[in-house]
Protein backbone atom coordinates (compact mmCIF):
# COMPACT_ATOMS: atom_id res chain seq x y z
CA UNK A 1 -35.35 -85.74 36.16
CA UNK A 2 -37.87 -87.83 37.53
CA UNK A 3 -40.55 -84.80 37.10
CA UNK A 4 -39.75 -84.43 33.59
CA UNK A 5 -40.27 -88.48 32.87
CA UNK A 6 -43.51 -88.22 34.28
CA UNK A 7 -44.45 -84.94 32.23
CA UNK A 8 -43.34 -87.05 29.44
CA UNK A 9 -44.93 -90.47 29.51
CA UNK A 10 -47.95 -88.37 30.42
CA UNK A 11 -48.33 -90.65 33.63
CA UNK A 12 -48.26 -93.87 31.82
CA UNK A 13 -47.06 -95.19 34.53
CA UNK A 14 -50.29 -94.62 36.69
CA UNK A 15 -53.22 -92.78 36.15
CA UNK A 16 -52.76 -89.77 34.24
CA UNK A 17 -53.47 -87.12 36.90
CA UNK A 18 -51.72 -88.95 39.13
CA UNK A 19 -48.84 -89.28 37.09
CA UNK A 20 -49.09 -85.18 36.24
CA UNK A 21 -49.52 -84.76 40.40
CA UNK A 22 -46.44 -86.66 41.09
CA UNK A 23 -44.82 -84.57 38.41
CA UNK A 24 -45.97 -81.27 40.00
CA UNK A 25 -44.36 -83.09 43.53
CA UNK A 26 -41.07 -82.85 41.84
CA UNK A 27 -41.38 -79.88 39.95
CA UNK A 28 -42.29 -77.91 43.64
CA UNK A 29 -39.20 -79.33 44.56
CA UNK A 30 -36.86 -78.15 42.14
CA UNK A 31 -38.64 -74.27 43.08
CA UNK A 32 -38.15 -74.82 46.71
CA UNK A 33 -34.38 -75.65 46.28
CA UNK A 34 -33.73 -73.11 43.63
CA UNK A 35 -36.88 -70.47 43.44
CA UNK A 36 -35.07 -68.34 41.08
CA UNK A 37 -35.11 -70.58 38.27
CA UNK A 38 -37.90 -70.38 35.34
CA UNK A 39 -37.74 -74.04 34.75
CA UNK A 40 -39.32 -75.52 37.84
CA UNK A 41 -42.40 -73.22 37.39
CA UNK A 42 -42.61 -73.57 33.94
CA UNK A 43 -42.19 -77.77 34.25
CA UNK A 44 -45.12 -77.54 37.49
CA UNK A 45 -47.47 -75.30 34.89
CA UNK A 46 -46.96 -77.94 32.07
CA UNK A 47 -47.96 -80.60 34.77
CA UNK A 48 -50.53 -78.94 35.91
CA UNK A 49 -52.09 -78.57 32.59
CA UNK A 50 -52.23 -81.58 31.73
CA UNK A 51 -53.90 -82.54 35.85
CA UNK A 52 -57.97 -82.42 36.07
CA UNK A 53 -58.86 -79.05 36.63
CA UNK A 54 -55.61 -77.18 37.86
CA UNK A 55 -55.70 -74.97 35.05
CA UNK A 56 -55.48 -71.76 37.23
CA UNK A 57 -52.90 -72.92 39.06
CA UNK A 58 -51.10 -73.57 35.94
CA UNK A 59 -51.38 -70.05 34.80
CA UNK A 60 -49.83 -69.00 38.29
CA UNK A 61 -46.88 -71.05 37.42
CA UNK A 62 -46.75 -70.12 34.71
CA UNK A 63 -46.66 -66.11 35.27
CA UNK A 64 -43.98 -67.47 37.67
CA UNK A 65 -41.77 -68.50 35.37
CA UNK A 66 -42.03 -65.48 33.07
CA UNK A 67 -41.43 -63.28 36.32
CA UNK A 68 -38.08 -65.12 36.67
CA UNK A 69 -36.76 -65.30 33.02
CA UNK A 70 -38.94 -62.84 31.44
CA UNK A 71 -36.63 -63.26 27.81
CA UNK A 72 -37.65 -66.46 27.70
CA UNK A 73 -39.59 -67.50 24.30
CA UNK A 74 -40.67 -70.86 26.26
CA UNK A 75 -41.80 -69.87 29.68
CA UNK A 76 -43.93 -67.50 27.22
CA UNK A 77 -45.06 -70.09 25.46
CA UNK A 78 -45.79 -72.45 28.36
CA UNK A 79 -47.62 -69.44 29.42
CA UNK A 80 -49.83 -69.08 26.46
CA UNK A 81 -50.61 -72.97 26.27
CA UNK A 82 -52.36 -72.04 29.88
CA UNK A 83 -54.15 -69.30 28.62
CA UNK A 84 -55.52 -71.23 25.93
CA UNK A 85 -56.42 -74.05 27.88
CA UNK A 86 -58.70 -71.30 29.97
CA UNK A 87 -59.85 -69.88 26.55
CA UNK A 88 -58.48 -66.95 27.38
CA UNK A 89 -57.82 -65.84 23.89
CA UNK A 90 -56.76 -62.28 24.63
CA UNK A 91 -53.48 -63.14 27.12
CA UNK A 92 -52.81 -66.29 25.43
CA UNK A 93 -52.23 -63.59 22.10
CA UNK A 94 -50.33 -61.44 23.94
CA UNK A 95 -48.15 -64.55 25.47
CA UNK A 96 -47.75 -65.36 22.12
CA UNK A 97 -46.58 -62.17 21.41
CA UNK A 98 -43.94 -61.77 23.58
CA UNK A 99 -42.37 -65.33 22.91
């Protein structure tokens, strides 16, 4: 819960990246306790998109959380917001796509 206030607020609370690192903390939690769910790599991609300069490590997550719930329209889409962030136009379409 505390992961998802942070994503949020946007780290309000604190600097931004810190607040979006903090968020990632809680987010790596979630995958170490349950590492077959979609939403704790999906959440940590999120937060790492919106961190200084973690953009390939979101786009890891990301293809993380597709891996584990491949029919999902939003780790898709969380996927695509990565690819876009990279300006990689070409996955980001096909992300699209599959949402």
């Amino acid at each position: 819960v505390m992961g998802v206030a942070l994503l949020e607020n946007g780290g309000q609370m604190e600097t931004p990246d810190r607040g979006m690192l903090r968020a990632v903390d809680f987010f790596q939690q979630i995958r170490k306790q349950r590492p077959q769910l979609a939403l704790g790599w999906s959440n940590e991609a999120l937060a790492l998109l919106k961190a200084v300069d973690r953009g390939k490590e979101a786009v890891a997550a990301a293809q993380e959380g597709v891996k584990r719930l491949p029919r999902s329209g939003l780790a898709h889409l969380v996927l695509a917001a990565c690819y876009d962030a990279q300006q990689d136009f070409a996955n980001e379409a096909r992300a699209l796509e599959e949402a």
